[in-house]
Protein backbone atom coordinates (compact mmCIF):
# COMPACT_ATOMS: atom_id res chain seq x y z
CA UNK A 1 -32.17 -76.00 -22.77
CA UNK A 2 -29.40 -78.62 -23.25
CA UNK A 3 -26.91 -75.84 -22.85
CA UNK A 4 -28.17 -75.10 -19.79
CA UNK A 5 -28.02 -78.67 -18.29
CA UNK A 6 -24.70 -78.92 -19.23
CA UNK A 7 -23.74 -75.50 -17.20
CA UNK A 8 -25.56 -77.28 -14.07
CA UNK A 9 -23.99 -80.62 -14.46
CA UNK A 10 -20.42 -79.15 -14.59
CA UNK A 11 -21.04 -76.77 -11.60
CA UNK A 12 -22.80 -79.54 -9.61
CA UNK A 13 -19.18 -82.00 -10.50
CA UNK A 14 -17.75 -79.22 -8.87
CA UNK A 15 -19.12 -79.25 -5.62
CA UNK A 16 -18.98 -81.59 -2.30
CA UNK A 17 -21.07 -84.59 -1.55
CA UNK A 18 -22.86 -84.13 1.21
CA UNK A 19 -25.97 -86.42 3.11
CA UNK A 20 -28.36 -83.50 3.78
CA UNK A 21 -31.39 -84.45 2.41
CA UNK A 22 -33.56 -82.51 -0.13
CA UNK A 23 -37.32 -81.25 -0.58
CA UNK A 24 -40.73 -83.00 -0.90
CA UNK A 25 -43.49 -81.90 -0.72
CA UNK A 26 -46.52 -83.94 0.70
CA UNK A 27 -49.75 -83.13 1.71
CA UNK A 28 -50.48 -82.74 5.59
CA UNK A 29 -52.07 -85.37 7.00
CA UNK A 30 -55.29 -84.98 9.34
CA UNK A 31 -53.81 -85.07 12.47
CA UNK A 32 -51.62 -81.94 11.46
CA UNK A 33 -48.33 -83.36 10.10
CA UNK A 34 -45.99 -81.42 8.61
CA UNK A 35 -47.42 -80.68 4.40
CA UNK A 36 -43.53 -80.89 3.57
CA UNK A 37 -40.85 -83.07 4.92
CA UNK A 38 -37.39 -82.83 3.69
CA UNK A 39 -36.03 -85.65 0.87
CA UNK A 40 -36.08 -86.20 -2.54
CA UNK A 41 -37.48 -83.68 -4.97
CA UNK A 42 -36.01 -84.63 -8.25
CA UNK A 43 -37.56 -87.17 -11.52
CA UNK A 44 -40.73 -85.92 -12.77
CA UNK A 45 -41.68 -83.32 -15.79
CA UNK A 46 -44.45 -81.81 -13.12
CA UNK A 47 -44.53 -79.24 -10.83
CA UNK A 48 -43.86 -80.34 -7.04
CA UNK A 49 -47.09 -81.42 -5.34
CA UNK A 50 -49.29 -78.36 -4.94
CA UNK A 51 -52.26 -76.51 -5.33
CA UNK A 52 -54.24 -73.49 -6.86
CA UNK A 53 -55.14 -70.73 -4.98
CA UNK A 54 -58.05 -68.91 -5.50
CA UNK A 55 -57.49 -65.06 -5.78
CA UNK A 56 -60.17 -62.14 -6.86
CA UNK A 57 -57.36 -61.67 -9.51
CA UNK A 58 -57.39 -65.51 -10.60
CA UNK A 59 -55.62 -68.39 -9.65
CA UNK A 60 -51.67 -69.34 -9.47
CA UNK A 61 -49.78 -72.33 -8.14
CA UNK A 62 -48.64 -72.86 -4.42
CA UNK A 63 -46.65 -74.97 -2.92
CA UNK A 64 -46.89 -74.91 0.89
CA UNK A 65 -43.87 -76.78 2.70
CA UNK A 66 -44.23 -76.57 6.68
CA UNK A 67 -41.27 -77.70 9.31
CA UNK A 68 -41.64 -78.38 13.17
CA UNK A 69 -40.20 -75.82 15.29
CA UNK A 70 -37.58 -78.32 16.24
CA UNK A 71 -36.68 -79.25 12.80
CA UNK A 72 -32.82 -77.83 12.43
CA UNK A 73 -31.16 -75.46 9.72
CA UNK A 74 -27.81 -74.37 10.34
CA UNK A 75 -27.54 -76.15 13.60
CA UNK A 76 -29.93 -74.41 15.66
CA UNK A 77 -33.83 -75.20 15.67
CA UNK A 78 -35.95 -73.01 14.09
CA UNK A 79 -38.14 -71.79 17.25
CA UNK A 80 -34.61 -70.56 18.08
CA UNK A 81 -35.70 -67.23 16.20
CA UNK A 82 -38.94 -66.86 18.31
CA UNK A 83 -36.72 -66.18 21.50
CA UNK A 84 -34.88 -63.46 19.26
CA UNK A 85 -35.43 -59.75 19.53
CA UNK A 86 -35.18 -58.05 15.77
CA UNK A 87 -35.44 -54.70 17.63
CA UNK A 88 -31.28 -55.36 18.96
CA UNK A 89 -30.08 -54.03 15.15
CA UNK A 90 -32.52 -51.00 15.03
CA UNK A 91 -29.43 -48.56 16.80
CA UNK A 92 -26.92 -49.77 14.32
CA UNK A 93 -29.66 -50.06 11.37
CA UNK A 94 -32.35 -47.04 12.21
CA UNK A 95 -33.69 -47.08 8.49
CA UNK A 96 -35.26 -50.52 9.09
CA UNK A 97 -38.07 -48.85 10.79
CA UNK A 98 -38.07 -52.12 13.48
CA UNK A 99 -40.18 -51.73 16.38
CA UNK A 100 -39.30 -52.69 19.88
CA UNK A 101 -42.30 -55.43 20.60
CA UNK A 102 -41.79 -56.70 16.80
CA UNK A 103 -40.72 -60.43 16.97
CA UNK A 104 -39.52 -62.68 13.96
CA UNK A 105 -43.23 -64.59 14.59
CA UNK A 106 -44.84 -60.83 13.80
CA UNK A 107 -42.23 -61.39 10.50
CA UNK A 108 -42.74 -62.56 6.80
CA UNK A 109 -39.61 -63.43 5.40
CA UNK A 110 -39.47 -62.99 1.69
CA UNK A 111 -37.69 -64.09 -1.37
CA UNK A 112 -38.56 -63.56 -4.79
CA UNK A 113 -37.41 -65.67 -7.94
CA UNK A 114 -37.20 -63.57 -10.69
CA UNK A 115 -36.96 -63.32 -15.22
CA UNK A 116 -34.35 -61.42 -14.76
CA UNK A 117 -31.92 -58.32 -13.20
CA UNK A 118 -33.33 -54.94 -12.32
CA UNK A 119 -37.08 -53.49 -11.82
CA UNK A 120 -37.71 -53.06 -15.59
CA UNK A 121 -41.08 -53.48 -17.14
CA UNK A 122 -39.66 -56.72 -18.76
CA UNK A 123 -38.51 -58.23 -15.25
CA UNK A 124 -40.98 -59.43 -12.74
CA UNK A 125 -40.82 -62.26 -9.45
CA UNK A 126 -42.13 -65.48 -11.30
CA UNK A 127 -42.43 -67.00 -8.09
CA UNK A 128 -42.24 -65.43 -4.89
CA UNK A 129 -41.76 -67.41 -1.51
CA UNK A 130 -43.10 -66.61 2.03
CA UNK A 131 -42.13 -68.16 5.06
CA UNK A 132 -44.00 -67.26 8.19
CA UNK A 133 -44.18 -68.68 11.79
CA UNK A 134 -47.89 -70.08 12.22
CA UNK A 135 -50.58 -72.95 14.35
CA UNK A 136 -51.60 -75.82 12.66
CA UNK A 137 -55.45 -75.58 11.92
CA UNK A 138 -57.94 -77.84 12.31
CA UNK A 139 -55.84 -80.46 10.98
CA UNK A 140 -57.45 -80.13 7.58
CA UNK A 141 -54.58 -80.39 4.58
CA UNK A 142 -53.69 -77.08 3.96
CA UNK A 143 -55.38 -75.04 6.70
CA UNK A 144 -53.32 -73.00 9.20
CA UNK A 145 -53.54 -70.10 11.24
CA UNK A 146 -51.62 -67.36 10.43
CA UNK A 147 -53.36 -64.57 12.16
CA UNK A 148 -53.92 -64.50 16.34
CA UNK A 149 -51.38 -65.90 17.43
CA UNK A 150 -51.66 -64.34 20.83
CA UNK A 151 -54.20 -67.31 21.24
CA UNK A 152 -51.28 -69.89 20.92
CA UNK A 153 -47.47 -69.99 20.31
CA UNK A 154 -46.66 -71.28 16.66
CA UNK A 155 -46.36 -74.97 15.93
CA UNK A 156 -44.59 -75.03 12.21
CA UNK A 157 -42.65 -72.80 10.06
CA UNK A 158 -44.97 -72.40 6.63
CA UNK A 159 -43.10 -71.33 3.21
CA UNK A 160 -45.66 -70.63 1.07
CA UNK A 161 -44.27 -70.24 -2.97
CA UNK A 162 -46.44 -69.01 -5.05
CA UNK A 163 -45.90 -69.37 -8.44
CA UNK A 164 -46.97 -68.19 -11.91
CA UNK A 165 -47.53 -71.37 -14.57
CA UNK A 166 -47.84 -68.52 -17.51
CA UNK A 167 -47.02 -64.64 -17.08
CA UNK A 168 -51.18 -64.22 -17.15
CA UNK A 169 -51.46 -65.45 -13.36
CA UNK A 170 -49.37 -62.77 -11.79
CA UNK A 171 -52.03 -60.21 -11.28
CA UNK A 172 -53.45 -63.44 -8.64
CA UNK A 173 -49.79 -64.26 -7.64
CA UNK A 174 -49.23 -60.65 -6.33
CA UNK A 175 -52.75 -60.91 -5.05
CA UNK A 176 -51.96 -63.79 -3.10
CA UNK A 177 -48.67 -62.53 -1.47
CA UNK A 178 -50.53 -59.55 -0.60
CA UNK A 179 -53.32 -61.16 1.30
CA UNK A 180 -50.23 -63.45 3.07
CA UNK A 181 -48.52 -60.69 4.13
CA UNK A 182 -51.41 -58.18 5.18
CA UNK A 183 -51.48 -59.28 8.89
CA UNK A 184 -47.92 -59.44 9.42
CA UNK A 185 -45.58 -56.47 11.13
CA UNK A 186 -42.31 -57.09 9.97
CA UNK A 187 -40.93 -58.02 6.36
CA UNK A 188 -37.34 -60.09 6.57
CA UNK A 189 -35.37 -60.38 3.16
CA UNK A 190 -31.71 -60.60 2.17
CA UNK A 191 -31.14 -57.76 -0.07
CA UNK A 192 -34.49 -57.18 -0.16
CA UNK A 193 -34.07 -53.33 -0.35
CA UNK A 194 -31.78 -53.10 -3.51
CA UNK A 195 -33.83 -55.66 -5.53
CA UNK A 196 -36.55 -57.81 -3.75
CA UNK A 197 -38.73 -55.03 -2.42
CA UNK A 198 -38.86 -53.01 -5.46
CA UNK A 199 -39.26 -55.19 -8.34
CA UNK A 200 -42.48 -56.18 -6.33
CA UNK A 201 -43.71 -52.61 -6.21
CA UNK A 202 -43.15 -52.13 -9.41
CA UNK A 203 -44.87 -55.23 -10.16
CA UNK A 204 -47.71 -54.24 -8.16
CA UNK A 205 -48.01 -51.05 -9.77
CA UNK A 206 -47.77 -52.24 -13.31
CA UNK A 207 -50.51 -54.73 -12.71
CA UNK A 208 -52.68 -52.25 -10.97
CA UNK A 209 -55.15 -52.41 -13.78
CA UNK A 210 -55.96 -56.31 -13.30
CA UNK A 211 -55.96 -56.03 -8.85
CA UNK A 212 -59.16 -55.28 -6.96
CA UNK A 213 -58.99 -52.49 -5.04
CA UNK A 214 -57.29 -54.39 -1.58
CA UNK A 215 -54.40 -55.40 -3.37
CA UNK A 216 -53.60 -52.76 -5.24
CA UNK A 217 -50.21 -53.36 -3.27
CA UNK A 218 -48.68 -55.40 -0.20
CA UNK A 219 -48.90 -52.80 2.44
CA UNK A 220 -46.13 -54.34 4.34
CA UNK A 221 -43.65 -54.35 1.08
CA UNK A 222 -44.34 -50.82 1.06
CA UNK A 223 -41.33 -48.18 1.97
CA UNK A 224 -41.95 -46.79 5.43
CA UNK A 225 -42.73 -49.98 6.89
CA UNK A 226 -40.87 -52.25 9.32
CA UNK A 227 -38.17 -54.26 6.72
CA UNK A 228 -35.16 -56.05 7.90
CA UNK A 229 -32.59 -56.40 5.48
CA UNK A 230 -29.97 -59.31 6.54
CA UNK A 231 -27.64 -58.01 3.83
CA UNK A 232 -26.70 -55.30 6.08
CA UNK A 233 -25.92 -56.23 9.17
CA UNK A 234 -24.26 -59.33 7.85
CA UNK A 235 -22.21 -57.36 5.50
CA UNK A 236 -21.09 -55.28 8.95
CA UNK A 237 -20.38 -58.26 11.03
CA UNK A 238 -18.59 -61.17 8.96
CA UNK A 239 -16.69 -58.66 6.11
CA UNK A 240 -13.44 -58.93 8.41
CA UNK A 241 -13.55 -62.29 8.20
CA UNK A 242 -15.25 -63.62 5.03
CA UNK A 243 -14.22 -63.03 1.39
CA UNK A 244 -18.25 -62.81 0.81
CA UNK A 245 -21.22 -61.94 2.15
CA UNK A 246 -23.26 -63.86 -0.39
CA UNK A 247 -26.22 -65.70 1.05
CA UNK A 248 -24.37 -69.06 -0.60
CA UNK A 249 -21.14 -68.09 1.18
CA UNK A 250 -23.05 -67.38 4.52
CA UNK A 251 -24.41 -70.27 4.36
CA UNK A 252 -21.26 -72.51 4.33
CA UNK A 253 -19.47 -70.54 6.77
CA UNK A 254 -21.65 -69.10 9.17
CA UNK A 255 -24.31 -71.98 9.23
CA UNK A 256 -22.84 -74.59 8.11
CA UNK A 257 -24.46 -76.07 5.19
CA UNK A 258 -23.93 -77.37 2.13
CA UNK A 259 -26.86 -77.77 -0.02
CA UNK A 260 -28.25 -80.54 -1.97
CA UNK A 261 -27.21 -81.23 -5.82
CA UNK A 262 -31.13 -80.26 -5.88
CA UNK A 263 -30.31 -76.38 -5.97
CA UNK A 264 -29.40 -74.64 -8.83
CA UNK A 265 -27.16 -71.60 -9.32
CA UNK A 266 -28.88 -68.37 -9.75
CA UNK A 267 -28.04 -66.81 -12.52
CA UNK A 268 -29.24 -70.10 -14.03
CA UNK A 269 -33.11 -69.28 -12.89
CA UNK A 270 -34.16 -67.10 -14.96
CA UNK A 271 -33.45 -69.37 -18.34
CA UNK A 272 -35.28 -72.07 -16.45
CA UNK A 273 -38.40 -70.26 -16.35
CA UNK A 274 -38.42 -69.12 -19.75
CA UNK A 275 -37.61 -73.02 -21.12
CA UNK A 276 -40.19 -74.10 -19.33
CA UNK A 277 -42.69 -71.32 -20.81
CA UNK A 278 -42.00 -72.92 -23.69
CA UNK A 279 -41.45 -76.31 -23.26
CA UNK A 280 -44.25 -76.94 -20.25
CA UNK A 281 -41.90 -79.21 -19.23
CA UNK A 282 -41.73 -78.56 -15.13
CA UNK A 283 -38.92 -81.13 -14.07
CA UNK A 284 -36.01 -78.73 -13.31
CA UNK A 285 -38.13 -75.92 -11.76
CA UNK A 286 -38.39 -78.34 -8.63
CA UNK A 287 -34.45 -77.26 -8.49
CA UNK A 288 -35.80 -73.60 -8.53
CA UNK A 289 -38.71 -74.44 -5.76
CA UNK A 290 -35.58 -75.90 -3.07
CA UNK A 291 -33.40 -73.38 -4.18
CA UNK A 292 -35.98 -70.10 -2.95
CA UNK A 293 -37.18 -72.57 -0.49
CA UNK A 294 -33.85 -72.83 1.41
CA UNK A 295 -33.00 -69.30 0.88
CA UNK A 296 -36.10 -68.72 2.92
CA UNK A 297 -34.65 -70.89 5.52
CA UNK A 298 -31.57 -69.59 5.75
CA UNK A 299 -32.64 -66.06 6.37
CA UNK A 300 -34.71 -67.33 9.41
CA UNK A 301 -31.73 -68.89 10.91
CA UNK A 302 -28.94 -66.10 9.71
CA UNK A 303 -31.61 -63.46 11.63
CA UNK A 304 -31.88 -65.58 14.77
CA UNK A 305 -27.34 -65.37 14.95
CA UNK A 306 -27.17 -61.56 13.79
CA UNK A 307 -29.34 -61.04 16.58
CA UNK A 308 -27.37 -63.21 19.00
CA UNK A 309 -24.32 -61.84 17.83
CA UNK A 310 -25.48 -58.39 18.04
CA UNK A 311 -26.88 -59.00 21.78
CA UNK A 312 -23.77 -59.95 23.10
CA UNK A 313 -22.48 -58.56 26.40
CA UNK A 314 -18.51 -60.20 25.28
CA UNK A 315 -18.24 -62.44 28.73
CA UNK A 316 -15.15 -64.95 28.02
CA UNK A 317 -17.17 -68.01 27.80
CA UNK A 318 -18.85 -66.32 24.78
CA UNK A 319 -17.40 -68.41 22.15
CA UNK A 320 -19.61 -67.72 19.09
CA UNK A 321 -18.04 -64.52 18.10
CA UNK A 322 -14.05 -64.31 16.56
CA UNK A 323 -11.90 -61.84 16.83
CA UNK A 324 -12.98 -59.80 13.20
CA UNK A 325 -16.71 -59.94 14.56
CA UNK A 326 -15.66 -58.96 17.33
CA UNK A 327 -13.60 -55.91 16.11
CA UNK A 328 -16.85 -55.47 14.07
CA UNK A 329 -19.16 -54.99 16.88
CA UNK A 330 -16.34 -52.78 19.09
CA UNK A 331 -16.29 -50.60 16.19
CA UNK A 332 -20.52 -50.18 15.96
CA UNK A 333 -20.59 -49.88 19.75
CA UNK A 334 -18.15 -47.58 19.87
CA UNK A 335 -20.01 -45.06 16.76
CA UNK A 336 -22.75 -45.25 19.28
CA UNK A 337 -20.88 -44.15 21.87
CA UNK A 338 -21.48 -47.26 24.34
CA UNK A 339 -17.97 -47.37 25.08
CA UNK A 340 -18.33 -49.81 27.93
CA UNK A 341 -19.43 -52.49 25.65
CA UNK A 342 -17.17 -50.99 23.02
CA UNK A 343 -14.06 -51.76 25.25
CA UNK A 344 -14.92 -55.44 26.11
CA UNK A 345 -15.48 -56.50 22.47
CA UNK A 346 -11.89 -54.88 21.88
CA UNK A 347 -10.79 -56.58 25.04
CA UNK A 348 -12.32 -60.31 23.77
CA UNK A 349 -10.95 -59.15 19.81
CA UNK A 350 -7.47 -58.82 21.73
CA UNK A 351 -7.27 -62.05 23.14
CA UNK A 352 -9.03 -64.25 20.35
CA UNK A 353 -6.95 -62.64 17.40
CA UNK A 354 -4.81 -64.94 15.18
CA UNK A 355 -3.00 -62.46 13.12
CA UNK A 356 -1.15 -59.29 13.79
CA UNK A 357 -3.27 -57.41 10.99
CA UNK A 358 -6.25 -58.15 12.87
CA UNK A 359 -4.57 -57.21 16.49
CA UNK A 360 -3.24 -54.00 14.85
CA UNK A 361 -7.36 -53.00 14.18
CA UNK A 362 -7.99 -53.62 17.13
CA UNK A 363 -5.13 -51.77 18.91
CA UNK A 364 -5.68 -48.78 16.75
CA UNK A 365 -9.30 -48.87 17.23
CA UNK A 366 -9.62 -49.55 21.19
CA UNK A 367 -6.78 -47.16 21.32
CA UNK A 368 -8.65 -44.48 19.33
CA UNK A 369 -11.74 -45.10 21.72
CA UNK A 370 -9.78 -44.47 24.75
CA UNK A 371 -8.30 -41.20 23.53
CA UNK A 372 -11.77 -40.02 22.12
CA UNK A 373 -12.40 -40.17 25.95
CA UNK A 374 -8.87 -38.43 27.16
CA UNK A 375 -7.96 -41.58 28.88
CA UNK A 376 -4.76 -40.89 27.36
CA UNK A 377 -2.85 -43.19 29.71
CA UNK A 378 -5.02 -45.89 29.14
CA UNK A 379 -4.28 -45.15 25.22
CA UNK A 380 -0.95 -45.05 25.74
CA UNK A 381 -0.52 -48.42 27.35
CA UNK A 382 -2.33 -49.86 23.87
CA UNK A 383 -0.27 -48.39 21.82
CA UNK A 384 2.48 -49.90 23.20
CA UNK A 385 1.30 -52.83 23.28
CA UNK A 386 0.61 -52.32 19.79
CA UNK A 387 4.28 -51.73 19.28
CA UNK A 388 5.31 -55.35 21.24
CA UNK A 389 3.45 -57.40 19.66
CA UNK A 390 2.65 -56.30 16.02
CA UNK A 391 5.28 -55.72 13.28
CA UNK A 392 4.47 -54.13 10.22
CA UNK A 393 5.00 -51.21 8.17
CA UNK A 394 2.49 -49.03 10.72
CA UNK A 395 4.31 -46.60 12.23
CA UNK A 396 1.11 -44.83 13.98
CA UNK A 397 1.97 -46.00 17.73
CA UNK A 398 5.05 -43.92 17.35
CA UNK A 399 3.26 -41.24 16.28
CA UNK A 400 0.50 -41.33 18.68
CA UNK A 401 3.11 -42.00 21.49
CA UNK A 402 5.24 -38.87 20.63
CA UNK A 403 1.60 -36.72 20.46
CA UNK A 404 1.12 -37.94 23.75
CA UNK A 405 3.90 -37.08 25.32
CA UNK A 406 4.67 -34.01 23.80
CA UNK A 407 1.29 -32.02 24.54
CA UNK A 408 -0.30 -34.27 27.30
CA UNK A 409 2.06 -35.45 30.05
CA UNK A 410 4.57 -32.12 28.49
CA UNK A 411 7.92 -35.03 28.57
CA UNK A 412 10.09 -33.95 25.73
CA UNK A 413 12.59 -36.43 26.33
CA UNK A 414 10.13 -38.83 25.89
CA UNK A 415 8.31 -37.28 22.95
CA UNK A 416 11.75 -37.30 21.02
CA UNK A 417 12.59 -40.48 22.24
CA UNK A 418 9.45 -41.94 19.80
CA UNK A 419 9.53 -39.59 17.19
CA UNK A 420 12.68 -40.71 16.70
CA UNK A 421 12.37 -44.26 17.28
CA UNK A 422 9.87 -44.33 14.72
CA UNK A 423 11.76 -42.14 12.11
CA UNK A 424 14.26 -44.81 12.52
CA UNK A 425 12.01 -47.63 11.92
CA UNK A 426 10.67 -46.52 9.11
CA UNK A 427 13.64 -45.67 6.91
CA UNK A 428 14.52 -48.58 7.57
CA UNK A 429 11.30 -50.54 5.56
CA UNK A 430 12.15 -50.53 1.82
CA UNK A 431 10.23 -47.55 0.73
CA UNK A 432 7.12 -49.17 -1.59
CA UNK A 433 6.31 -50.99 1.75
CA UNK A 434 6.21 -47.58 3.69
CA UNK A 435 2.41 -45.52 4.54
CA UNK A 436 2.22 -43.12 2.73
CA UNK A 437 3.14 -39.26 5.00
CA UNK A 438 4.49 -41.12 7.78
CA UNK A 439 8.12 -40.82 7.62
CA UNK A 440 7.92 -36.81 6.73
CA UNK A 441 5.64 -36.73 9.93
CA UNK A 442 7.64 -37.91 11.98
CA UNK A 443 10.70 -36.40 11.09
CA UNK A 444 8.74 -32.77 11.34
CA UNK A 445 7.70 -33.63 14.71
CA UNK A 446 11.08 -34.72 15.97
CA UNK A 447 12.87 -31.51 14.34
CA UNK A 448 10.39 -29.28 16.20
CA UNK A 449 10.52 -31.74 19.63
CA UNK A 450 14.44 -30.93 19.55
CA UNK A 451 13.52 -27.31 19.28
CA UNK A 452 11.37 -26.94 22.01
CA UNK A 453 13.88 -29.08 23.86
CA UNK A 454 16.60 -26.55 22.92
CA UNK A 455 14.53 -23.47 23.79
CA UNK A 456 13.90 -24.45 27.04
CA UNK A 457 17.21 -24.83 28.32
């Protein structure tokens, strides 16, 4: 265990100071207060305050931790999400099964911490967290609504963590996320699919021995079911622009936060859990309860700007978006084949790029759109533009320019004119800097441009 500390100590010297506060957890009040606000978690060798829940498989640990709608995480309030549609990513994401009327308040948002890598035998979700948009009860600790909400908009945003104090609660653990998840329409995770998803199946269907009959398995963790992976669709948007599409990198970039000393790497979880297994000693699990806790959190606020982002009609004043996501979302629109909205994210990419590698993707791609469509002036005019303002070793504009003119608009002066312009350029990069087949293709087409040229006359 000491050697462990010592990994966390010199990873949390490495990182920034910052006055976010961390997690407590505190019993809600009778008139309905939040069960968890946000500060201090760490001293202690116990778990953070809880409770046991009462399965038909047993009992297990929960920690309940609800936040006001108004409550902030990455700068935006969390009721920001209920005003989102999910159903904006289905076109670009069709194997997430999302339905048109779904809404993140139909969603359970999901995040499991785990004994190890993989879906083996050996491997299962010691705790799994599940946040879900809810009413306040009666005002009695612990009691909300989670079903009918039709009868009133939510009030909090519940993460429920349910956790296993020895590896004999998890038949009443799975039970427990099962009966959390039954009414719900929509599972959210962040690589949920590759790892999340089915290590609980498998979970499910190892313990199926131990589970009564109705929770044999989470119907809505099942395949076929509505399941929004964030992975995804972040992994298309920010790529261009961000070394990483790690939930810890999103985080600082996209929303904006910095977490606590609280939180603990990762790959450090899974050696937590098995010191305390042997040790009983609970005090740096709270590390692990913040750590899926704010994962959990994170998700709901990364969904609410993928969906923003993706929504976008690219007016001018539109000022979340840069020029990569931008490119990004011209480049989806334009798979699609909704080449209006294809042309005004290139359009907005154009005038909001700060490099010329990231102008010449969007030349070639908003060019490439136009001539998919036989606007071939229009594609011309791009591709010289591409030419005035971009330098590089690309010699496609002279390429495409010579095409053009040689079999659409039938000028060979012209045609020769580029394919020799660009045969020029490019002998003249130093060779290891030079694309690969572009120099030979251009001098082909110029030798066969001065033949046609010398045929006709």
């Amino acid at each position: 265990m000491a050697s462990i500390l010592e990994k966390m100590r010199r990873l949390q010297g490495l990182r920034p100071q910052q006055s976010r506060p961390e997690l407590t957890y505190t019993p809600l009040d009778e008139a309905g207060d939040p069960l968890c606000a946000r500060a201090q978690p760490s001293g202690g060798s116990e778990l953070p305050a809880g409770g046991e829940v009462e399965t038909a498989a047993g009992r297990c640990y929960v920690v309940t931790t609800a936040l006001l709608l108004g409550e902030t995480h990455g700068g935006r309030p969390l009721a920001a999400a209920l005003a989102a549609a999910p159903a904006v990513l289905a076109p670009f994401h069709p194997e997430f099964l999302l339905e048109e009327k779904t809404g993140f308040v139909d969603a359970a948002f999901v995040d499991t911490e785990t004994t190890g890598l993989g879906n083996g035998a050996g491997v299962y979700a010691f705790m799994v967290g599940v946040g879900t948009f809810e009413r306040a009860g009666s005002g009695v600790a612990g009691e909300w609504d989670a079903s009918g909400l039709e009868q009133g908009a939510p009030s909090h945003f519940v993460v429920r963590q349910f956790f296993m104090r020895h590896p004999g609660e998890e038949p009443a653990l799975l039970a427990a996320v099962a009966a959390t998840v039954g009414s719900r329409r929509l599972a959210v995770t962040f690589n949920g699919r590759s790892f999340d998803l089915p290590l609980l199946r498998a979970r499910y269907r190892q313990n199926r021995p131990f589970l009564p009959e109705p929770y044999h398995r989470a119907a809505l963790l099942e395949e076929g079911r509505p399941h929004l992976d964030l992975l995804l669709p972040a992994r298309r948007l920010w790529r261009r622009r961000l070394q990483s599409c790690r939930l810890a990198n999103l985080e600082q970039q996209i929303l904006g936060i910095q977490r606590a000393e609280a939180d603990i790497p990762g790959a450090l979880i899974p050696a937590l859990y098995q010191e305390y297994l042997r040790s009983r000693q609970a005090g740096e699990l709270r590390r692990v309860f913040y750590h899926n806790c704010e994962d959990i959190l994170s998700m709901v606020s990364l969904g609410e700007q993928l969906v923003v982002a993706y929504a976008s009609s690219f007016e001018p004043n539109d000022e979340l978006l840069h020029a990569e996501e931008l490119l990004s979302l011209a480049i989806s629109y334009g798979q699609r084949s909704e080449n209006q909205l294809a042309e005004r994210a290139y359009r907005l990419a154009a005038e909001r790029a700060g490099s010329e590698a990231v102008h010449a993707a969007i030349y070639q791609g908003w060019a490439q759109l136009l001539k998919q469509q036989e606007r071939w002036a229009e594609a011309a005019e791009i591709w010289q533009r591409w030419l005035t303002s971009v330098g590089g070793a690309d010699a496609t504009p002279f390429i495409e320019l010579a095409k053009y003119h040689e079999w659409q608009t039938h000028d060979l002066e012209q045609a020769e004119m580029w394919a020799g312009w660009g045969a020029h350029t490019v002998e003249a990069i130093v060779p290891h800097r030079r694309l690969a087949g572009q120099l030979a293709d251009l001098q082909h087409r110029l030798r066969r441009i001065q033949r046609k040229r010398t045929d006709s006359t």
